[in-house]
PDB file of N, CA and C in Angstrom:
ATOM      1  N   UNK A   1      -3.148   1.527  -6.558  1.00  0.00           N
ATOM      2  CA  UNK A   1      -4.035   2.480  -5.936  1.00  0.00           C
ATOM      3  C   UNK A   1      -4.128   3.716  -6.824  1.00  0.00           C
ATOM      4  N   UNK A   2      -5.605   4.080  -7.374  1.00  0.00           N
ATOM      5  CA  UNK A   2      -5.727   5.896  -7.813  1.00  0.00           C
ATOM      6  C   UNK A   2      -5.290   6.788  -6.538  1.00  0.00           C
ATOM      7  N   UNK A   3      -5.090   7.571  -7.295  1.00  0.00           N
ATOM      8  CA  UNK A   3      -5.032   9.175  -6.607  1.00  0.00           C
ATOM      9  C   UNK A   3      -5.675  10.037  -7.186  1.00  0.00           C
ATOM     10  N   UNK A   4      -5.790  11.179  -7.149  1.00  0.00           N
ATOM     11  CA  UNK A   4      -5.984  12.118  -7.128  1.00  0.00           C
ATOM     12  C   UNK A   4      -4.773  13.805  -7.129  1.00  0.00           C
ATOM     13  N   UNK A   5      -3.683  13.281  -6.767  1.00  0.00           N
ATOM     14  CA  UNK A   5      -2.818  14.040  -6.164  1.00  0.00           C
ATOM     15  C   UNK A   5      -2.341  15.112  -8.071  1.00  0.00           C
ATOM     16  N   UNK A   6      -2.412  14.761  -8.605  1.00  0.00           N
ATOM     17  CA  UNK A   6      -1.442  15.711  -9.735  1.00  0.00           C
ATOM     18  C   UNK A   6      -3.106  16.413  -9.824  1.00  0.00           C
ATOM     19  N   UNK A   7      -4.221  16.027 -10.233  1.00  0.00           N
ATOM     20  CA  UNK A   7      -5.416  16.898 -10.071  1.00  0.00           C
ATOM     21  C   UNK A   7      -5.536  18.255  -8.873  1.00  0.00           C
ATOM     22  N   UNK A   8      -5.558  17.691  -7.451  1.00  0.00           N
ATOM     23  CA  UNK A   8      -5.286  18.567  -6.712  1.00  0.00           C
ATOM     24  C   UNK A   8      -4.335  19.734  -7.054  1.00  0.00           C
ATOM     25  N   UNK A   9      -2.699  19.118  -6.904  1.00  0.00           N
ATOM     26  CA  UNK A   9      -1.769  20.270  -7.173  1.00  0.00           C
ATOM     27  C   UNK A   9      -1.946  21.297  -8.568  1.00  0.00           C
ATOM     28  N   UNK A  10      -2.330  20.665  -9.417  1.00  0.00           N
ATOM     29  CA  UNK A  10      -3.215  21.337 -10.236  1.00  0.00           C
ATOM     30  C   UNK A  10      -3.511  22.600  -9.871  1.00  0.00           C
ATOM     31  N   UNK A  11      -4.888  22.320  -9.423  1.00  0.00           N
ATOM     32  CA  UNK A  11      -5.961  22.965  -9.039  1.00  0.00           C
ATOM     33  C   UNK A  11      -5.210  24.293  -8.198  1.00  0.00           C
ATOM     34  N   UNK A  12      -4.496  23.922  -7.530  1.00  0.00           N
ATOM     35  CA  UNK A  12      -3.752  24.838  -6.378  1.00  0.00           C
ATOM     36  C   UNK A  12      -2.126  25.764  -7.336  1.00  0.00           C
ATOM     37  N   UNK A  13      -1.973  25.071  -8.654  1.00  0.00           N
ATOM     38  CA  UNK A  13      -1.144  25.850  -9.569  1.00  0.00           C
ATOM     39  C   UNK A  13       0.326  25.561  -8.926  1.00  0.00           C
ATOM     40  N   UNK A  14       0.620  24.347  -8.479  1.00  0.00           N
ATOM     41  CA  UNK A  14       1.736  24.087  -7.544  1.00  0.00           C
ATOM     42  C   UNK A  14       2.512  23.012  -8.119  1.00  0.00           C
ATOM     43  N   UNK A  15       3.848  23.145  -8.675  1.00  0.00           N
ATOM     44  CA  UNK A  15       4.734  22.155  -8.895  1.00  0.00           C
ATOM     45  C   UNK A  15       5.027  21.051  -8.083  1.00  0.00           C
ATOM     46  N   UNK A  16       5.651  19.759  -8.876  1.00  0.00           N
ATOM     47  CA  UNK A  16       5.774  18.946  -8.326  1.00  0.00           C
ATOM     48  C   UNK A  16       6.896  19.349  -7.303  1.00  0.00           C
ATOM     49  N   UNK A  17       7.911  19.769  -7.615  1.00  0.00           N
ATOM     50  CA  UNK A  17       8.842  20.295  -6.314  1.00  0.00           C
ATOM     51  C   UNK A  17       8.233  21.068  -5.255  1.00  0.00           C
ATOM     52  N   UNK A  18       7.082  22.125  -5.868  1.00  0.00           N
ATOM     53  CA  UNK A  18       6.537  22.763  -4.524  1.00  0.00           C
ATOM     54  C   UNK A  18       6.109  22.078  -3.418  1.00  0.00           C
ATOM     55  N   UNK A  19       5.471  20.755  -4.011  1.00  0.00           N
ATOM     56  CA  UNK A  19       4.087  20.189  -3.401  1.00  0.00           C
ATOM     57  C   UNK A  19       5.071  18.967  -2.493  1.00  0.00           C
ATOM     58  N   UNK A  20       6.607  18.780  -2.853  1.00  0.00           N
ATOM     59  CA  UNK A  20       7.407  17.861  -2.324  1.00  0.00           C
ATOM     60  C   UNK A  20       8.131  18.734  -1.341  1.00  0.00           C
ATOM     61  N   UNK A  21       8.401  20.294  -1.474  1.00  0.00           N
ATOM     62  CA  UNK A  21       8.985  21.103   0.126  1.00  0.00           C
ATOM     63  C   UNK A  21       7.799  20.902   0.677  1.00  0.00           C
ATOM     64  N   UNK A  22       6.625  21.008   0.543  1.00  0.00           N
ATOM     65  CA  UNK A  22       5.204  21.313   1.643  1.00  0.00           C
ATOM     66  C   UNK A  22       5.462  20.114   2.588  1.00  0.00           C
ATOM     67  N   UNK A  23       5.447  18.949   1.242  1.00  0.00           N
ATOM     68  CA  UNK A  23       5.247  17.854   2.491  1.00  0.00           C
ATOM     69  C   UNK A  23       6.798  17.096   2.987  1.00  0.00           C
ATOM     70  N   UNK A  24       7.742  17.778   3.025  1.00  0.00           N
ATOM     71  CA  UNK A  24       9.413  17.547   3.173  1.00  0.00           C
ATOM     72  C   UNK A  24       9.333  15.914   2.278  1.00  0.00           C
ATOM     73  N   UNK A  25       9.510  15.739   0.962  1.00  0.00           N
ATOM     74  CA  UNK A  25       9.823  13.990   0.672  1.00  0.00           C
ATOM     75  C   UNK A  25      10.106  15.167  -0.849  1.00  0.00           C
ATOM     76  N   UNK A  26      10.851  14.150  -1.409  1.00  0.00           N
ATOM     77  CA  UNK A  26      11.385  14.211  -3.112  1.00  0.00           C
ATOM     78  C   UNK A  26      10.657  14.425  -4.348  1.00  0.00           C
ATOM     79  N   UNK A  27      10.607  15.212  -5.263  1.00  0.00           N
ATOM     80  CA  UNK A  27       9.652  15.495  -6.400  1.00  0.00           C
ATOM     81  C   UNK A  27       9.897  14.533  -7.136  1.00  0.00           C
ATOM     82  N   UNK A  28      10.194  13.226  -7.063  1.00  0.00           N
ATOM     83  CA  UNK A  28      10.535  12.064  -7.117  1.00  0.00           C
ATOM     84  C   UNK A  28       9.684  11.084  -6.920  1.00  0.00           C
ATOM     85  N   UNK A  29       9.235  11.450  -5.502  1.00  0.00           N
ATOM     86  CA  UNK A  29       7.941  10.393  -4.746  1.00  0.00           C
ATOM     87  C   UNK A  29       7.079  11.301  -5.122  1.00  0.00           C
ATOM     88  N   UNK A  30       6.769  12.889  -5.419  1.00  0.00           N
ATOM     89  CA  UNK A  30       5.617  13.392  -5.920  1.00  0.00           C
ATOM     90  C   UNK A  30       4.661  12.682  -7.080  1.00  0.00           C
ATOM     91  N   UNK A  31       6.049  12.459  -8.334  1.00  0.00           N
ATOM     92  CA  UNK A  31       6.253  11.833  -9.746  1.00  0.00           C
ATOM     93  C   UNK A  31       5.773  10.598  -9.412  1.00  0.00           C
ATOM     94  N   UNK A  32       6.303   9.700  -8.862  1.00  0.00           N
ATOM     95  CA  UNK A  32       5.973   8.545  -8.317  1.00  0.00           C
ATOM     96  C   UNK A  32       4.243   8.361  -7.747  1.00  0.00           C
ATOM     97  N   UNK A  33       3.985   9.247  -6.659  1.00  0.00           N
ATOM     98  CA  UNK A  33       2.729   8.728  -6.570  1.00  0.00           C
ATOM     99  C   UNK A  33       2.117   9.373  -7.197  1.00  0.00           C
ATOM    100  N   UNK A  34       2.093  10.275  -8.032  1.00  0.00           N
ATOM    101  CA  UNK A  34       0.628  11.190  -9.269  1.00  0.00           C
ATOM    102  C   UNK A  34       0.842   9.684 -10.438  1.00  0.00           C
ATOM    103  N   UNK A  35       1.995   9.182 -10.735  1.00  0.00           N
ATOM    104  CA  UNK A  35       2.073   7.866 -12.135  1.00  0.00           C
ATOM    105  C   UNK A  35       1.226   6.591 -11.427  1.00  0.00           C
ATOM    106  N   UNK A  36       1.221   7.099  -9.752  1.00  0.00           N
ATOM    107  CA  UNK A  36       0.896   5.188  -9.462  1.00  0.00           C
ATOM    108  C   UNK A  36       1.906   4.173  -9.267  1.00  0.00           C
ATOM    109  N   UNK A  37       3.089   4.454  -9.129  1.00  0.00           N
ATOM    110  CA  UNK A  37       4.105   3.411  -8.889  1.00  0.00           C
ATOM    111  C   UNK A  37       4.585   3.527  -7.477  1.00  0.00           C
ATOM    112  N   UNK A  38       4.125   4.650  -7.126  1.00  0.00           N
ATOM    113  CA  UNK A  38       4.213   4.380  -5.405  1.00  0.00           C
ATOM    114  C   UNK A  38       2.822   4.766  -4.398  1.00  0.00           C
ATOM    115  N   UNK A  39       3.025   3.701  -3.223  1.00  0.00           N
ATOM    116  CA  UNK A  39       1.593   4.095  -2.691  1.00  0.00           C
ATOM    117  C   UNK A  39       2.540   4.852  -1.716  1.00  0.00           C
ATOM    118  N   UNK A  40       1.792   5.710  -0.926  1.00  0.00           N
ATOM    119  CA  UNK A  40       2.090   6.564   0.077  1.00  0.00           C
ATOM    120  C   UNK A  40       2.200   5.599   1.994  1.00  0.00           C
ATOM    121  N   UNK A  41       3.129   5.884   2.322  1.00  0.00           N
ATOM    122  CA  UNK A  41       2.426   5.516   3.618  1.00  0.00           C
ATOM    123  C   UNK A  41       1.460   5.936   4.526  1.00  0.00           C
ATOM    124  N   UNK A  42       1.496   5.540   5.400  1.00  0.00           N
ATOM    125  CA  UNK A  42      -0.180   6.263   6.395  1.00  0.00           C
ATOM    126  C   UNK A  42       0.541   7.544   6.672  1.00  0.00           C
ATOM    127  N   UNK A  43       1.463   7.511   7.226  1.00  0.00           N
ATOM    128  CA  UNK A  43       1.814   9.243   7.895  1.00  0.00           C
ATOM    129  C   UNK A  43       1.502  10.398   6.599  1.00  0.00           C
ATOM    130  N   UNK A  44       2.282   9.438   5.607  1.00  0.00           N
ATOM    131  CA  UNK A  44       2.143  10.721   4.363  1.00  0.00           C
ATOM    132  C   UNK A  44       0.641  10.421   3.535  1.00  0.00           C
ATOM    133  N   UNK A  45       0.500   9.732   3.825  1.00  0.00           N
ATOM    134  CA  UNK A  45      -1.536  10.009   3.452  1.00  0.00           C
ATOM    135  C   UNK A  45      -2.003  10.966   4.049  1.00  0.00           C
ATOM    136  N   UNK A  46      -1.835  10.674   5.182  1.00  0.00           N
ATOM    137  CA  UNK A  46      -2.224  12.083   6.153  1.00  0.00           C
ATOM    138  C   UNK A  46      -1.856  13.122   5.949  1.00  0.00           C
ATOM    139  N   UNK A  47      -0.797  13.149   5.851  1.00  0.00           N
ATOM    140  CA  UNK A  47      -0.227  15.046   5.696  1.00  0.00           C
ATOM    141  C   UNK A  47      -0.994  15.575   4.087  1.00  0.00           C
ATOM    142  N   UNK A  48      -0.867  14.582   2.977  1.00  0.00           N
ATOM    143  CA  UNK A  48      -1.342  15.055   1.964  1.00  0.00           C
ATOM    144  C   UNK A  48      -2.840  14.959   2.138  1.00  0.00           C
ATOM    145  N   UNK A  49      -3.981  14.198   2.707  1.00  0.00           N
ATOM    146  CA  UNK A  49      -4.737  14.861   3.421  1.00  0.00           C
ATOM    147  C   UNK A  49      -5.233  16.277   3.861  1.00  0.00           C
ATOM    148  N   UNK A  50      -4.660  16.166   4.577  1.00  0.00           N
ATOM    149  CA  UNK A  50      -4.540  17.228   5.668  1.00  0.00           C
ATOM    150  C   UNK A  50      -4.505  18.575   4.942  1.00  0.00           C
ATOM    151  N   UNK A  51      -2.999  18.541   4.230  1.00  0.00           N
ATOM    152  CA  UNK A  51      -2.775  19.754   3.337  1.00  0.00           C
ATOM    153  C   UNK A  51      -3.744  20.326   2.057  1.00  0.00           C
ATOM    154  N   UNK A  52      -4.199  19.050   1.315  1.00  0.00           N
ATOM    155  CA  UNK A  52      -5.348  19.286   0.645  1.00  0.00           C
ATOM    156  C   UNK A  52      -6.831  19.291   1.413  1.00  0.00           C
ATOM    157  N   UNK A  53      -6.649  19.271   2.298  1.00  0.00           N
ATOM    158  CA  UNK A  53      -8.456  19.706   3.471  1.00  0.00           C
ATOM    159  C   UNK A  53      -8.952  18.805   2.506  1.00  0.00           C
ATOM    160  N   UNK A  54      -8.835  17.562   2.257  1.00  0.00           N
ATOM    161  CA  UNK A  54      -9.609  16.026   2.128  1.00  0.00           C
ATOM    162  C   UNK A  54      -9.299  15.651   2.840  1.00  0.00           C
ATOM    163  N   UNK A  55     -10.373  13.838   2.964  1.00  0.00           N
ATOM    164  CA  UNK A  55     -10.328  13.139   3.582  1.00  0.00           C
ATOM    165  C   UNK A  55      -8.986  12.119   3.049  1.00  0.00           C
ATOM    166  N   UNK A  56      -8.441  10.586   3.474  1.00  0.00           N
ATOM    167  CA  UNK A  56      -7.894  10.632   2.613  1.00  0.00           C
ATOM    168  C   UNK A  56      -8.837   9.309   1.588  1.00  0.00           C
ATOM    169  N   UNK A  57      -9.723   9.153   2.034  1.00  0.00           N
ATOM    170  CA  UNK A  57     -10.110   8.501   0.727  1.00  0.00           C
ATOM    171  C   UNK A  57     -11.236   8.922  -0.337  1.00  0.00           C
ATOM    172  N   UNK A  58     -11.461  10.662  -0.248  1.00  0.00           N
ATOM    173  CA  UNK A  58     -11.482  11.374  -1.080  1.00  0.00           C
ATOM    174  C   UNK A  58     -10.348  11.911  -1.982  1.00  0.00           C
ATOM    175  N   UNK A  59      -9.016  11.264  -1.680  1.00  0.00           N
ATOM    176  CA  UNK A  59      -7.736  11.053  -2.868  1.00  0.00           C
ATOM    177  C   UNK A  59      -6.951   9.965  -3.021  1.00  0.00           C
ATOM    178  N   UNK A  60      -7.283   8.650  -2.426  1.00  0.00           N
ATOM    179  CA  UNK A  60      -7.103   7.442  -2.438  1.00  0.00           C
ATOM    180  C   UNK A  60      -7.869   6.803  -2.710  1.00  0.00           C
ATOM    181  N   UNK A  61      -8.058   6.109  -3.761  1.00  0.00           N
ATOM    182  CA  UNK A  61      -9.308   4.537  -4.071  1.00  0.00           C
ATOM    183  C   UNK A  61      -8.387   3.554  -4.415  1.00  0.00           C
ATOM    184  N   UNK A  62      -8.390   2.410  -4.063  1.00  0.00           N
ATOM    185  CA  UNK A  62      -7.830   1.257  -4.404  1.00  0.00           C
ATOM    186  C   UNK A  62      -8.639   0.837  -5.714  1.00  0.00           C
ATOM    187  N   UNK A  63      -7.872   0.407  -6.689  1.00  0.00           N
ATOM    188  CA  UNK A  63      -7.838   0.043  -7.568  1.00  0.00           C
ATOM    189  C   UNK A  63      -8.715  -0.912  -7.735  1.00  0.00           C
ATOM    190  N   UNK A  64      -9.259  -1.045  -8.997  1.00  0.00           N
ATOM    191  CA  UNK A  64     -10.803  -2.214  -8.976  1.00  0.00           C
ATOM    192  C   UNK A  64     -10.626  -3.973  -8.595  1.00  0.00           C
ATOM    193  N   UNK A  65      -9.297  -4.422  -9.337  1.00  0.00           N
ATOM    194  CA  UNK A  65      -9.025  -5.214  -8.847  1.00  0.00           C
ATOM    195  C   UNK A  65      -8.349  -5.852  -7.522  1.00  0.00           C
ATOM    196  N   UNK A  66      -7.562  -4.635  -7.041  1.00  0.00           N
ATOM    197  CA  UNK A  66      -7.649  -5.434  -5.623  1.00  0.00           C
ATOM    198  C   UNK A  66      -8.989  -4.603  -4.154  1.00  0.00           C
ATOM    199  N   UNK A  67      -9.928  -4.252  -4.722  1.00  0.00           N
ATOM    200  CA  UNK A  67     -10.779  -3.862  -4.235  1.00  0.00           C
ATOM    201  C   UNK A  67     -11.578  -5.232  -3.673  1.00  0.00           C
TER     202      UNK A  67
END
């Protein structure tokens, strides 16, 4: 699955540790889902959602092949 997520925090000038207290999980799983080696679950789609005022599949696209 793309993201969007290291673009966003970007944009907002916010470390990967910042952006991992906002949403309480590890700058670990931040690292993880901005590389693509982890997908998010639904709760935390939402909150990162939410927190970035997107939808979430204005920062989620599934990937071409399993599209």
């Amino acid at each position: 699955m793309h993201n969007i997520i290291r673009q966003l925090r970007a944009d907002q000038g916010w470390s990967q540790a910042h952006l991992a207290d906002l949403l309480d999980v590890s700058r670990q799983t931040i690292n993880a889902l901005e590389t693509g080696r982890y997908d998010p679950s639904l709760p935390l789609a939402f909150s990162i959602a939410r927190l970035f005022d997107k939808t979430i599949e204005e920062i989620f696209q599934p990937d071409q092949e399993s599209a």
